[in-house]
C-alpha atoms as a PDB file:
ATOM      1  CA  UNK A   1     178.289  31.700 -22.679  1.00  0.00           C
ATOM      2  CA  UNK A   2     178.017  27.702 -22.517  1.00  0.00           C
ATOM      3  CA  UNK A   3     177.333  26.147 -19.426  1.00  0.00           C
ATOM      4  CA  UNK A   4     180.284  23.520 -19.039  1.00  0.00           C
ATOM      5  CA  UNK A   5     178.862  20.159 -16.936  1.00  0.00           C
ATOM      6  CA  UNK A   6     180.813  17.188 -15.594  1.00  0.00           C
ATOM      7  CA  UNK A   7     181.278  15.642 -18.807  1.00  0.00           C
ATOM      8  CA  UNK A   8     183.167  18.909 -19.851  1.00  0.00           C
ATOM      9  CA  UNK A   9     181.385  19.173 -23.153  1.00  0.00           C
ATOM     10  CA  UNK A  10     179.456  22.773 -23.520  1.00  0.00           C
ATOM     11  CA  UNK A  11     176.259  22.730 -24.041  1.00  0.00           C
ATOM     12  CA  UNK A  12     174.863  23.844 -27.146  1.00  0.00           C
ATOM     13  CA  UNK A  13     172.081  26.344 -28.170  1.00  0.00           C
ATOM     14  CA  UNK A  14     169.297  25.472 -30.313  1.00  0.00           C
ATOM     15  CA  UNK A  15     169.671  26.548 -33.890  1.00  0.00           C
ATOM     16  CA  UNK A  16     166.102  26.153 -34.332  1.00  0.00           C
ATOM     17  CA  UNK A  17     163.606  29.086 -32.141  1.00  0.00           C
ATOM     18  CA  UNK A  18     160.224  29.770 -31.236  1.00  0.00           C
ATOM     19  CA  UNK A  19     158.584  31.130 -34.714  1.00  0.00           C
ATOM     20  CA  UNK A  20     161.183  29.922 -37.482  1.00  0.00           C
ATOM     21  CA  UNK A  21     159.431  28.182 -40.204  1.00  0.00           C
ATOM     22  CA  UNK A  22     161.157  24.935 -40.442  1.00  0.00           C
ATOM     23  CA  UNK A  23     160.587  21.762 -43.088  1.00  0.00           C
ATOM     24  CA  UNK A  24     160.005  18.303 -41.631  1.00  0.00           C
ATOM     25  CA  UNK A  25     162.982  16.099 -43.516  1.00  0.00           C
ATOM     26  CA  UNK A  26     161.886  12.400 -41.948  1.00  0.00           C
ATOM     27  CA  UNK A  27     158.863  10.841 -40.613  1.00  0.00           C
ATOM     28  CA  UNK A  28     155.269  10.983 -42.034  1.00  0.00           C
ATOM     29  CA  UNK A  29     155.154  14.423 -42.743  1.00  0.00           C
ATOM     30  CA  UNK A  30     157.948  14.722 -44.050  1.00  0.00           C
ATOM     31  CA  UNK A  31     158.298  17.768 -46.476  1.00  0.00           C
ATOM     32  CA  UNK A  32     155.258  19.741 -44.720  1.00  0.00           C
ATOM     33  CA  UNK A  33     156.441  23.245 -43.697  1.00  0.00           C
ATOM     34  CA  UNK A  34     154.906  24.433 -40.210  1.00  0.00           C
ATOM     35  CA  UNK A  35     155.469  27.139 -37.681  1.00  0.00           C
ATOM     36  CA  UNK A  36     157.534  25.947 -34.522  1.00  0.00           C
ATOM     37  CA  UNK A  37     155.258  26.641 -31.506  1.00  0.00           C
ATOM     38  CA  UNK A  38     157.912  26.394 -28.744  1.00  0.00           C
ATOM     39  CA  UNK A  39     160.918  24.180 -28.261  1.00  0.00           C
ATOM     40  CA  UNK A  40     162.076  21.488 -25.333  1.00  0.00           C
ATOM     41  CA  UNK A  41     164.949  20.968 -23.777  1.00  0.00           C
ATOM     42  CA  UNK A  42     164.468  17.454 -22.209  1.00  0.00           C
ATOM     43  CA  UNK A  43     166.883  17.565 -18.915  1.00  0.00           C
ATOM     44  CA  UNK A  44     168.356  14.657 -16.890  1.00  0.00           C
ATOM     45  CA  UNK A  45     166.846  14.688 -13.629  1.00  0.00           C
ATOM     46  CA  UNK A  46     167.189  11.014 -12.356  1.00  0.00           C
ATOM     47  CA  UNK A  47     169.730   8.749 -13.534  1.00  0.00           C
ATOM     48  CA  UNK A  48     172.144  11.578 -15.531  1.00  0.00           C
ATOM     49  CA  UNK A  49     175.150   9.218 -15.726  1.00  0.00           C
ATOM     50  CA  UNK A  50     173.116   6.914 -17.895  1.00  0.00           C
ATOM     51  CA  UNK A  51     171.366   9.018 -20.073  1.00  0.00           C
ATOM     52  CA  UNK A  52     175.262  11.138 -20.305  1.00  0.00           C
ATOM     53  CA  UNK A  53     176.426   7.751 -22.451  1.00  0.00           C
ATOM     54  CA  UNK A  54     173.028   7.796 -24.328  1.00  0.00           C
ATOM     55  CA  UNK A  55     173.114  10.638 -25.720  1.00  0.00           C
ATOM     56  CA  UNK A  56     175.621  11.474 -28.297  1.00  0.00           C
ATOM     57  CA  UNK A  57     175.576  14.989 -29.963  1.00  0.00           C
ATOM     58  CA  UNK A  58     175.266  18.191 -27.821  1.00  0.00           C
ATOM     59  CA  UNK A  59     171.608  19.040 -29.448  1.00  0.00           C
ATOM     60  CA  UNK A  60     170.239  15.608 -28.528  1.00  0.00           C
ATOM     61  CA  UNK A  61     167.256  16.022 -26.050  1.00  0.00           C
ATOM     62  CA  UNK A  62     166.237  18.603 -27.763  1.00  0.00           C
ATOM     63  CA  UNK A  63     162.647  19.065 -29.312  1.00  0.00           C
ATOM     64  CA  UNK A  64     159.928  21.476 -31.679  1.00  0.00           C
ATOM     65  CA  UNK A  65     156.358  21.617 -31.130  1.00  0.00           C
ATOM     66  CA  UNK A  66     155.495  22.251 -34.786  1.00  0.00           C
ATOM     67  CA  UNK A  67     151.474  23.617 -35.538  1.00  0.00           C
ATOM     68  CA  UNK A  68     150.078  21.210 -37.508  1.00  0.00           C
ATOM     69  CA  UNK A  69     152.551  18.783 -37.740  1.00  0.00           C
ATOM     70  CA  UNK A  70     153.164  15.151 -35.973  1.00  0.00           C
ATOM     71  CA  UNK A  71     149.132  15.466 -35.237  1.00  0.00           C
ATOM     72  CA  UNK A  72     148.191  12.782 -31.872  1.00  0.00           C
ATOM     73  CA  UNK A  73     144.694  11.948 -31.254  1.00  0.00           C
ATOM     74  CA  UNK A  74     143.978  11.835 -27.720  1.00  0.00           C
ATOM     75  CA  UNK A  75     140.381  10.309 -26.359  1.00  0.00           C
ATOM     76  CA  UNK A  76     138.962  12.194 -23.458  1.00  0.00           C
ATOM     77  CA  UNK A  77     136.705  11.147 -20.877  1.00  0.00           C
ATOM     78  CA  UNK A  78     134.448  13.932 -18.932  1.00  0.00           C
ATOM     79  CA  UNK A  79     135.448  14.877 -15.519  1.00  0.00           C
ATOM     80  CA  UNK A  80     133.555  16.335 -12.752  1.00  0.00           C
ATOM     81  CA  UNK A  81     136.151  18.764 -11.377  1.00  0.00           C
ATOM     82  CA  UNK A  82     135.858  21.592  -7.946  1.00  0.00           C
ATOM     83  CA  UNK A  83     135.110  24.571  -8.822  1.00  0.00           C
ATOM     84  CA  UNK A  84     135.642  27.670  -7.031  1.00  0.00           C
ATOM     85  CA  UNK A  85     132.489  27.313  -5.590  1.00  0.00           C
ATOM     86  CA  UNK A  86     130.497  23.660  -4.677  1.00  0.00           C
ATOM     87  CA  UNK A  87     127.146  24.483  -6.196  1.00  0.00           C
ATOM     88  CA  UNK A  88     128.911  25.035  -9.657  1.00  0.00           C
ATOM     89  CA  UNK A  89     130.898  22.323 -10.417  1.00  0.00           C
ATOM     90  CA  UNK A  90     133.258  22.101 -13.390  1.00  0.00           C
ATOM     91  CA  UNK A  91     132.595  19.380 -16.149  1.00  0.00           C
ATOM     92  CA  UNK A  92     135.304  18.932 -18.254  1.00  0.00           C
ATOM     93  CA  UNK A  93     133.836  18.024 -21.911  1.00  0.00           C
ATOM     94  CA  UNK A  94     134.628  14.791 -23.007  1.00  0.00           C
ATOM     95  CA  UNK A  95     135.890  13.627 -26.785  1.00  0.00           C
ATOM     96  CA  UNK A  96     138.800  13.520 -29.099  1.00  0.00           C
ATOM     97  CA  UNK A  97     141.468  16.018 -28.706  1.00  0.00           C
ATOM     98  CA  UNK A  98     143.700  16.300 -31.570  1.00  0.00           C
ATOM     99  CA  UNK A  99     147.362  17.926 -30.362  1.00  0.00           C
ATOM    100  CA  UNK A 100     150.676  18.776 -31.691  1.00  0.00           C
ATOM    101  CA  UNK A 101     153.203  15.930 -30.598  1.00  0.00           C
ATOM    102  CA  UNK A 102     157.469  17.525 -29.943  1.00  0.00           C
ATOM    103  CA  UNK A 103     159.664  16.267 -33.045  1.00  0.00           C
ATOM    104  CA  UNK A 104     163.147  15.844 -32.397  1.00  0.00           C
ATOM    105  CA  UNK A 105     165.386  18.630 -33.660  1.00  0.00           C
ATOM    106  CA  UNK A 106     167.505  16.693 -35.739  1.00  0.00           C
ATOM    107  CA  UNK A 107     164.195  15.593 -37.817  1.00  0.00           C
ATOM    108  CA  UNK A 108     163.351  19.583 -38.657  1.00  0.00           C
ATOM    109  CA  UNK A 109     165.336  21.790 -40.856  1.00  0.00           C
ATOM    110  CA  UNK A 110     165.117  25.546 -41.076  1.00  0.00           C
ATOM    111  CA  UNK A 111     163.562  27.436 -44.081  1.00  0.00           C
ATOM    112  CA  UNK A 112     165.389  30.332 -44.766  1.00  0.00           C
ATOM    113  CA  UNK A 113     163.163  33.226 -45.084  1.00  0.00           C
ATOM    114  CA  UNK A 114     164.671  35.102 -48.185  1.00  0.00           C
ATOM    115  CA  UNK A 115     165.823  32.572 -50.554  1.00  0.00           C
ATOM    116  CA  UNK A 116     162.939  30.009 -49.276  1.00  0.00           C
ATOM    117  CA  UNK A 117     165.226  27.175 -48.787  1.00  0.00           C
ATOM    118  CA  UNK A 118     166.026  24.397 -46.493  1.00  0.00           C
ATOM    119  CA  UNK A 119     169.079  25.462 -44.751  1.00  0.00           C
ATOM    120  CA  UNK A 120     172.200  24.648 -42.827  1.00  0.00           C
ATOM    121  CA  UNK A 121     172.733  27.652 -40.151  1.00  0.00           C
ATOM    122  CA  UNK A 122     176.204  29.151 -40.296  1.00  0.00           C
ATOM    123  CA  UNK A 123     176.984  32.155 -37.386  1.00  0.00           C
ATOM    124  CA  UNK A 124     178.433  34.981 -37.974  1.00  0.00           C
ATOM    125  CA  UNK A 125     179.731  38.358 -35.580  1.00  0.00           C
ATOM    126  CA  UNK A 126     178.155  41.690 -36.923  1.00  0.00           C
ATOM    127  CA  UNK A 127     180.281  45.020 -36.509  1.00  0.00           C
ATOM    128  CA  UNK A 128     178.478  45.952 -33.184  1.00  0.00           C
ATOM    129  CA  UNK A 129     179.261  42.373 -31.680  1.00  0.00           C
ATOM    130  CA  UNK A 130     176.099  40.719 -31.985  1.00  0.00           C
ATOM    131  CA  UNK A 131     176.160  37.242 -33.394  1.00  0.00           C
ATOM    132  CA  UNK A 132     173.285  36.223 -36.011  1.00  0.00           C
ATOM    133  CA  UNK A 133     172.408  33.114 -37.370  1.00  0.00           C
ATOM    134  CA  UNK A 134     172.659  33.426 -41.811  1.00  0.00           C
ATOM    135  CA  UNK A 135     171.656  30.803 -43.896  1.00  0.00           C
ATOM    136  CA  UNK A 136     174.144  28.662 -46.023  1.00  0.00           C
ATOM    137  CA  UNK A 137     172.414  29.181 -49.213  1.00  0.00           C
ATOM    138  CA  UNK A 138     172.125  32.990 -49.743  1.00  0.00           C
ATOM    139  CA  UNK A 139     173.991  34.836 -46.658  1.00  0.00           C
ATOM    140  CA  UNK A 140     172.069  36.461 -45.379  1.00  0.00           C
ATOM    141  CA  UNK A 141     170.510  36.996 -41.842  1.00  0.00           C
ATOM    142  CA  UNK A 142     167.487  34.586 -40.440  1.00  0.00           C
ATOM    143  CA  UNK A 143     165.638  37.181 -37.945  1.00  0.00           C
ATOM    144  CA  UNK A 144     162.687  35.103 -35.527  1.00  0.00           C
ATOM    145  CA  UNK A 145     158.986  36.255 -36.874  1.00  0.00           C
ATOM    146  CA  UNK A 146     157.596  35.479 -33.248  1.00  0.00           C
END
């Protein structure tokens, strides 16, 4: 069930889950197909009533940690950290770190895994009461390959 918040709009879940393949549609690599790693649900912590008029559809806030995609060099310095112990001390290697950046969810698409499409998700209520996301395309059920 949708949690309801002061606003009174439900909140929506994520179409788009840990292990779908999904296609990159805008950006700089867009049309490169990748793995989604996790996903992010950016909260409001300080200042909600501000970011409440921001944001303006119900999956806004929400991110994909694609492998391989939106790529963000990051230069290191060593560190000297504690250890567990003082006469071992933890050095923390130095250098260029190369990591996966979050993409928006509105900037991802989902490739449907029978037809091998880019795809709208539709829902749909099986006989035992179990809803499933199908793809828009061919019909038929997207399963997560975690």
């Amino acid at each position: 069930m949708a949690r309801v918040y002061e606003h009174g709009r439900p909140t929506r879940v994520p179409e788009i889950r840990k292990g779908d393949l999904v296609v990159v549609i805008t950006g700089k690599d867009a049309g490169k197909r990748g793995k989604v790693e996790r996903v992010i649900r950016r909260t409001a912590s300080r200042g909600a009533l501000r970011v409440a008029f921001r944001r303006t559809t119900p999956t806004s806030g929400i991110a994909v940690v694609v492998e391989g995609l939106n790529i963000a060099r990051r230069h290191t310095k060593a560190r000297q950290s504690s250890g567990r112990t003082d006469r071992m001390p933890k050095v923390q290697q130095g250098g260029i770190l190369d990591i996966a950046m979050p993409l928006d969810v509105s900037k991802v698409m989902l490739v449907c895994p029978k037809c091998d499409k880019p795809t709208r998700i539709g829902h749909t209520t099986l006989d035992d009461g179990h809803r499933v996301r199908v793809c828009a395309h061919c019909g038929q059920a997207v399963e997560v390959t975690v």
